[in-house]
N, C-alpha and C. Protein backbone atom coordinates (compact mmCIF):
# COMPACT_ATOMS: atom_id res chain seq x y z
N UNK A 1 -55.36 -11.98 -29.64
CA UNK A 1 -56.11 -11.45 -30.74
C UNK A 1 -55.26 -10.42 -31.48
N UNK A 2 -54.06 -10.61 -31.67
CA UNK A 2 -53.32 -10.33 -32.72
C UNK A 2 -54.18 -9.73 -34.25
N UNK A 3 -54.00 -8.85 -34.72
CA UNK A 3 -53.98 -7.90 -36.06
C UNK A 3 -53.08 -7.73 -36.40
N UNK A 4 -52.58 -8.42 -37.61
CA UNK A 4 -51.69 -8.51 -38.52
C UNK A 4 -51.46 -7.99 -39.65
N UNK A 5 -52.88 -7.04 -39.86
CA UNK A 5 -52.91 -6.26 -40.83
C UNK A 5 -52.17 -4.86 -40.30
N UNK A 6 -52.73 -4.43 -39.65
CA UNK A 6 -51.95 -3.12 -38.99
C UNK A 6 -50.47 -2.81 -38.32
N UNK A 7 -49.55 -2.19 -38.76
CA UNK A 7 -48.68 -2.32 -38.46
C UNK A 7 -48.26 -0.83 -37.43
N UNK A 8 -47.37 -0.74 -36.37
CA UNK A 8 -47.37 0.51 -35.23
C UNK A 8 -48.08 1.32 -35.96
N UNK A 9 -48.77 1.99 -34.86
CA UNK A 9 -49.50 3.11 -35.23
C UNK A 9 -49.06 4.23 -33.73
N UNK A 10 -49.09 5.12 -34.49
CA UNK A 10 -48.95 6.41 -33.66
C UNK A 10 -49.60 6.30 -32.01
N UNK A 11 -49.23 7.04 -30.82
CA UNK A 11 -50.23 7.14 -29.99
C UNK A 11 -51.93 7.84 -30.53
N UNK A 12 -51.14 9.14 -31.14
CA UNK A 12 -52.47 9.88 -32.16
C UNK A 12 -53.71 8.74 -32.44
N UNK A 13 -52.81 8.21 -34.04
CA UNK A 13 -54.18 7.38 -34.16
C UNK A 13 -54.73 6.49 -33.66
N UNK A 14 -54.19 6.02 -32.26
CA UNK A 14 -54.51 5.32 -31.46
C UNK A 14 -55.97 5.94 -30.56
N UNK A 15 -55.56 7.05 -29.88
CA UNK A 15 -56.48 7.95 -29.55
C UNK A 15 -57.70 8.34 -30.63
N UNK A 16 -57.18 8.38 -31.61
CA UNK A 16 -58.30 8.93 -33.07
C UNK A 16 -59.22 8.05 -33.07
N UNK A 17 -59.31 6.29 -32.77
CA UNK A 17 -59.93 5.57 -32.94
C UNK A 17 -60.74 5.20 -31.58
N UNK A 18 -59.67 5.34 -30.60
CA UNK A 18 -60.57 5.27 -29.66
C UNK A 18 -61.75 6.61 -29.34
N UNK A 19 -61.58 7.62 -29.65
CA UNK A 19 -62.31 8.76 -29.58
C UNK A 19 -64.03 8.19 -30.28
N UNK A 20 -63.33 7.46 -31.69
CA UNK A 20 -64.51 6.91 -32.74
C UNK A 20 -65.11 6.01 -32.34
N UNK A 21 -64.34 5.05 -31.16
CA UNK A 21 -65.37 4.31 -30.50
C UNK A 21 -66.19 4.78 -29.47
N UNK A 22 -66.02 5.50 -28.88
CA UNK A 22 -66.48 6.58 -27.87
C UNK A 22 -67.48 6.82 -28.81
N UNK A 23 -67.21 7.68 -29.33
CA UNK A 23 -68.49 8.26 -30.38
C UNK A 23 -69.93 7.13 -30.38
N UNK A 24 -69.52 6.26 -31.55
CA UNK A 24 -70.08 4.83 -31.79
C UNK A 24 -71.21 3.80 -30.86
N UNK A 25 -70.52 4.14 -29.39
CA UNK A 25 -71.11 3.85 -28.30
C UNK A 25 -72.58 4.71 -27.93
N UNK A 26 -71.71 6.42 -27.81
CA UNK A 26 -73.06 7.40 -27.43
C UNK A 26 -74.23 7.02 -28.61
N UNK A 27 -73.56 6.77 -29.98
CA UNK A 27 -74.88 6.83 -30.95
C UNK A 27 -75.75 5.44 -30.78
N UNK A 28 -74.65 3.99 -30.70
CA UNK A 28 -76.12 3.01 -30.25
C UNK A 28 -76.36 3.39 -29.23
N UNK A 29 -75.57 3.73 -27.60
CA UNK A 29 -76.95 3.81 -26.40
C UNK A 29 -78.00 4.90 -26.60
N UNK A 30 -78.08 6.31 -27.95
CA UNK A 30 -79.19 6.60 -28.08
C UNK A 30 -79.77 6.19 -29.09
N UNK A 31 -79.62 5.19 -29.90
CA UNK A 31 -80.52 4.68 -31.09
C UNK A 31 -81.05 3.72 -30.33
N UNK A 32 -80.77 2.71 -29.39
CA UNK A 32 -80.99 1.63 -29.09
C UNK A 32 -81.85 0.70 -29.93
N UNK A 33 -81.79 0.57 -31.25
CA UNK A 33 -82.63 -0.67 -31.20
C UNK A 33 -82.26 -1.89 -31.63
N UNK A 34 -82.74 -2.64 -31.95
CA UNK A 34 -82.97 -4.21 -32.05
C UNK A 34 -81.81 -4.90 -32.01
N UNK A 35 -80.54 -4.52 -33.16
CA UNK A 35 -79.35 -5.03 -33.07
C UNK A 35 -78.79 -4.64 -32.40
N UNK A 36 -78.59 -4.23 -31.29
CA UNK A 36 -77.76 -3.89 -30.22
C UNK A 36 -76.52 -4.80 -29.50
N UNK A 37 -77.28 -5.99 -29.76
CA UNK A 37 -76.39 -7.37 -29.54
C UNK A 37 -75.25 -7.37 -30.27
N UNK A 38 -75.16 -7.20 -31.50
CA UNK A 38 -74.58 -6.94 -33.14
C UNK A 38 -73.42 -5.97 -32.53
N UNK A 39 -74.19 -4.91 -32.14
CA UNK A 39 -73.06 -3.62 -32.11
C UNK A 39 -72.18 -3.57 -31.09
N UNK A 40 -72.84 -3.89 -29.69
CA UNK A 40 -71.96 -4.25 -28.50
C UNK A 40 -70.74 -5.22 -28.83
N UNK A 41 -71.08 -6.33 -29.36
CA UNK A 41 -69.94 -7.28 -30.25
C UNK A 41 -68.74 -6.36 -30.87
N UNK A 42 -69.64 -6.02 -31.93
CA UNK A 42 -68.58 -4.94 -32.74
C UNK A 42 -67.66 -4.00 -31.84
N UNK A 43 -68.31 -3.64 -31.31
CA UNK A 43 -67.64 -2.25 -29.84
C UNK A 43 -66.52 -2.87 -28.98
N UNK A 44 -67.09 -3.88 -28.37
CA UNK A 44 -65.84 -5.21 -27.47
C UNK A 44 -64.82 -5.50 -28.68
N UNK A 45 -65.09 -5.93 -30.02
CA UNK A 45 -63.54 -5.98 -30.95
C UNK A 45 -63.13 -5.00 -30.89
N UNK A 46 -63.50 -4.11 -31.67
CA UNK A 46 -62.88 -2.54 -31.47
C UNK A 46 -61.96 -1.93 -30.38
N UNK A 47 -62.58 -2.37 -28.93
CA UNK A 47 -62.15 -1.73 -28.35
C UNK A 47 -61.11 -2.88 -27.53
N UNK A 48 -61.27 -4.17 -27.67
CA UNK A 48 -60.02 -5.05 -27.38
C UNK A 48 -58.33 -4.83 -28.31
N UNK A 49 -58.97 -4.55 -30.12
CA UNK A 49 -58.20 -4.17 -30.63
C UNK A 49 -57.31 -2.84 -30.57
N UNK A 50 -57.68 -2.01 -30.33
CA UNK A 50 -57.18 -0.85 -29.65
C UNK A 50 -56.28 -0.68 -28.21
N UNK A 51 -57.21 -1.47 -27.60
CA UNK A 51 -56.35 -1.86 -25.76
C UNK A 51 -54.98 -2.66 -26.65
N UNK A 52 -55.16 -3.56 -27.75
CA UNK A 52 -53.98 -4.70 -27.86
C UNK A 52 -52.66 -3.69 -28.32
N UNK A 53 -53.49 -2.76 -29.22
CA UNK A 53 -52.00 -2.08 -29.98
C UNK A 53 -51.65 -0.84 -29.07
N UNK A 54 -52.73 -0.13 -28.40
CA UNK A 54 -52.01 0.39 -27.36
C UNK A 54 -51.33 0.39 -26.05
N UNK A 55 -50.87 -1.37 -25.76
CA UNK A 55 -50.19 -1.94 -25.25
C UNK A 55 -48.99 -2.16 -25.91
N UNK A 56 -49.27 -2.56 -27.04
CA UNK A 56 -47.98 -2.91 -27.99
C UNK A 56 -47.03 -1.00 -28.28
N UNK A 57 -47.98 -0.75 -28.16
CA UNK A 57 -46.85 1.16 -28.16
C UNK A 57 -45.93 1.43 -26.93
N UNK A 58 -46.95 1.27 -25.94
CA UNK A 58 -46.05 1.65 -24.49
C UNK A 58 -45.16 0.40 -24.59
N UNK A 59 -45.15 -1.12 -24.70
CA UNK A 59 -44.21 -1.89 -25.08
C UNK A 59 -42.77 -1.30 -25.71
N UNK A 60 -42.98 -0.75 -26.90
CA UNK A 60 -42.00 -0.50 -28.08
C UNK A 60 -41.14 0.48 -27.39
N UNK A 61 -42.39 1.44 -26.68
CA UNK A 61 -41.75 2.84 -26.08
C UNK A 61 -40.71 2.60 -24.81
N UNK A 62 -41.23 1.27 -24.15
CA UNK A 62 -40.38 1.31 -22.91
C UNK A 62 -38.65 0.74 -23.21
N UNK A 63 -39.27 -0.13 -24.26
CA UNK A 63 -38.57 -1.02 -24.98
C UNK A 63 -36.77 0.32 -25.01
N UNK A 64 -37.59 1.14 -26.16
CA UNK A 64 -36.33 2.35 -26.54
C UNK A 64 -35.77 3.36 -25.20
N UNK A 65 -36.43 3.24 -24.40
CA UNK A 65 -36.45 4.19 -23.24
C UNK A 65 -35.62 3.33 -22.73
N UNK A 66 -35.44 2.27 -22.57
CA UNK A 66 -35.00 1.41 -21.38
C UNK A 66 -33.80 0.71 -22.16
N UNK A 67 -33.61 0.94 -23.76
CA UNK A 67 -32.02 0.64 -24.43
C UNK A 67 -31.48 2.12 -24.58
N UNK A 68 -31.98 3.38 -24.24
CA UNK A 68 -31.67 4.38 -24.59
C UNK A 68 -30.85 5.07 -22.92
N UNK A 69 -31.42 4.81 -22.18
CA UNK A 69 -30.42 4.56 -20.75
C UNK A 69 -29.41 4.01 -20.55
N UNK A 70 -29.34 2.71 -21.09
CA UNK A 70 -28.69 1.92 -20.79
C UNK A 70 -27.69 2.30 -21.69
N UNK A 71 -27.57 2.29 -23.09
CA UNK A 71 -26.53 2.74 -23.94
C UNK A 71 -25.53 3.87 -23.26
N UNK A 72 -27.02 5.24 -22.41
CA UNK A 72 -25.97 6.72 -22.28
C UNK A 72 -25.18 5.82 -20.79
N UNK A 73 -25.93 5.06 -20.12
CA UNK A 73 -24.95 4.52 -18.91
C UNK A 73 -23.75 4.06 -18.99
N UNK A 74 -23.57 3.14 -20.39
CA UNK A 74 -22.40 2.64 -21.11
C UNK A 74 -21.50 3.55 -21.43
N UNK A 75 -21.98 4.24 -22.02
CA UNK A 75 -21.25 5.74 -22.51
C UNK A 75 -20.54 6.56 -21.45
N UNK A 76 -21.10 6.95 -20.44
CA UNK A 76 -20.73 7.42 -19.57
C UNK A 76 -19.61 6.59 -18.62
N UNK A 77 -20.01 5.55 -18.33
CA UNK A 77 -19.20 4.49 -17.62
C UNK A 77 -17.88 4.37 -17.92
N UNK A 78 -17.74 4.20 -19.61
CA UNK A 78 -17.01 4.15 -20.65
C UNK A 78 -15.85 5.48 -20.36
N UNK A 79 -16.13 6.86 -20.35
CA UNK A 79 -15.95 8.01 -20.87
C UNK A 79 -16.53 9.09 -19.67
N UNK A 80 -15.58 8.33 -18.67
CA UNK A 80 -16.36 9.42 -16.89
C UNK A 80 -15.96 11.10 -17.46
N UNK A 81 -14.58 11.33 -17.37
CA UNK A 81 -13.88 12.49 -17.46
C UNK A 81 -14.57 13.49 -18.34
N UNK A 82 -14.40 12.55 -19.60
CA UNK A 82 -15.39 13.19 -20.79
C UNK A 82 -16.90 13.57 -20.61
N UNK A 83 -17.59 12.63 -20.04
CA UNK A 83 -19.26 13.21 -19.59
C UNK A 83 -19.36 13.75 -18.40
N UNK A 84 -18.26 14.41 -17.25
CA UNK A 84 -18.00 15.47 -16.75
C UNK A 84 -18.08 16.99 -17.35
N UNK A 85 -17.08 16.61 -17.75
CA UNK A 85 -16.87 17.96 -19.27
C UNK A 85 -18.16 18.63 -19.88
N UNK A 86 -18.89 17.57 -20.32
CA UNK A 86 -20.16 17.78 -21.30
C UNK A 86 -20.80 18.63 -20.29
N UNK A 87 -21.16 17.54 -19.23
CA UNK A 87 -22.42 17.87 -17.86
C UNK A 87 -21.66 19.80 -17.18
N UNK A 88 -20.24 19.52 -17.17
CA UNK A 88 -20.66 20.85 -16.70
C UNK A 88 -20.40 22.20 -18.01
N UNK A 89 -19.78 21.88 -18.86
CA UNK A 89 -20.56 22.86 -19.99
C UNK A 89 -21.83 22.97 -20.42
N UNK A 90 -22.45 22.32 -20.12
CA UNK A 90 -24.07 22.09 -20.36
C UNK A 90 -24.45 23.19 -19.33
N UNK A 91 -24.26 22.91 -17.86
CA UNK A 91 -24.16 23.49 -17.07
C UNK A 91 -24.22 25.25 -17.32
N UNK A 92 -23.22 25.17 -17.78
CA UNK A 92 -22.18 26.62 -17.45
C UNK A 92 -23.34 27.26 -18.44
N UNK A 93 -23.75 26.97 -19.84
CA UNK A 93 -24.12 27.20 -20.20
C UNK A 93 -25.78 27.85 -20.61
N UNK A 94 -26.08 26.48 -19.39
CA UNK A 94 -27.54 26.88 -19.07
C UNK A 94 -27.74 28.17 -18.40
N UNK A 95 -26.94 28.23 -17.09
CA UNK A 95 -26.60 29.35 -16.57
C UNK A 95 -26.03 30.63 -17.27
N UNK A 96 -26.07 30.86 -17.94
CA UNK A 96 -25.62 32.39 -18.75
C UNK A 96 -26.69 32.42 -19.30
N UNK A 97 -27.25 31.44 -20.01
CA UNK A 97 -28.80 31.99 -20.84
C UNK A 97 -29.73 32.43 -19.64
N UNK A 98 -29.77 31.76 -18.49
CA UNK A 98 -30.54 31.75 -18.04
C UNK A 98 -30.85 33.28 -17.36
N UNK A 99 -29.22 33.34 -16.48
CA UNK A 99 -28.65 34.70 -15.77
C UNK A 99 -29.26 36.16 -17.16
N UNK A 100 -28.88 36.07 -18.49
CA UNK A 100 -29.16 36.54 -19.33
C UNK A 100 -30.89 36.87 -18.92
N UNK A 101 -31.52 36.03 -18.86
CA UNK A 101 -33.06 36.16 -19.21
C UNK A 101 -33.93 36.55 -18.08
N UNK A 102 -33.52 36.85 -16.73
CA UNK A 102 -33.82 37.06 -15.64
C UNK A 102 -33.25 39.01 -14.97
N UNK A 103 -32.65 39.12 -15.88
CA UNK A 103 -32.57 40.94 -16.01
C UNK A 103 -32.91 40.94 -17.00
């Protein structure tokens, strides 16, 4: 059940909508009447559509997370001596701010 109209959306408005279905829900189980059949329908799209694209986010996200490792692994693999260097000036560095902020 693909939506083809919508294109990524934020985690935010992901949450924004599901919040609105939340909502939507409390107001028919206290209106309850007649069309209820109608709205439960409506509520199951809604809320299938929402499960679909907030699958498709953590997708995208693992997607970059998991070429964004792999690239610094390359890098590193590539360039040992050099991402020594970095790692312990990073290092050295953390440590003086840190030594700094603790007196």
């Amino acid at each position: 059940m693909k939506n083809n109209k919508q294109t990524a959306q934020s985690p935010k408005d992901i949450l924004e909508e599901l919040r609105s279905l939340v909502a939507d829900a409390e107001k028919m189980v206290g209106d309850s009447v007649g069309d209820s059949d109608e709205m439960v329908s409506a509520l199951r799209q809604r809320y299938a559509a929402a499960q679909e694209r907030l699958g498709e986010a953590y997708e995208s996200a693992r997607r970059k997370v998991t070429d964004g490792a792999r690239y610094t692994d390359e890098t590193i693999r590539e360039n040992p001596y050099q991402s020594i260097a970095v790692a312990v000036g990073v290092g050295l560095i953390a440590g003086v701010l840190l030594g700094r902020s603790t007196k």
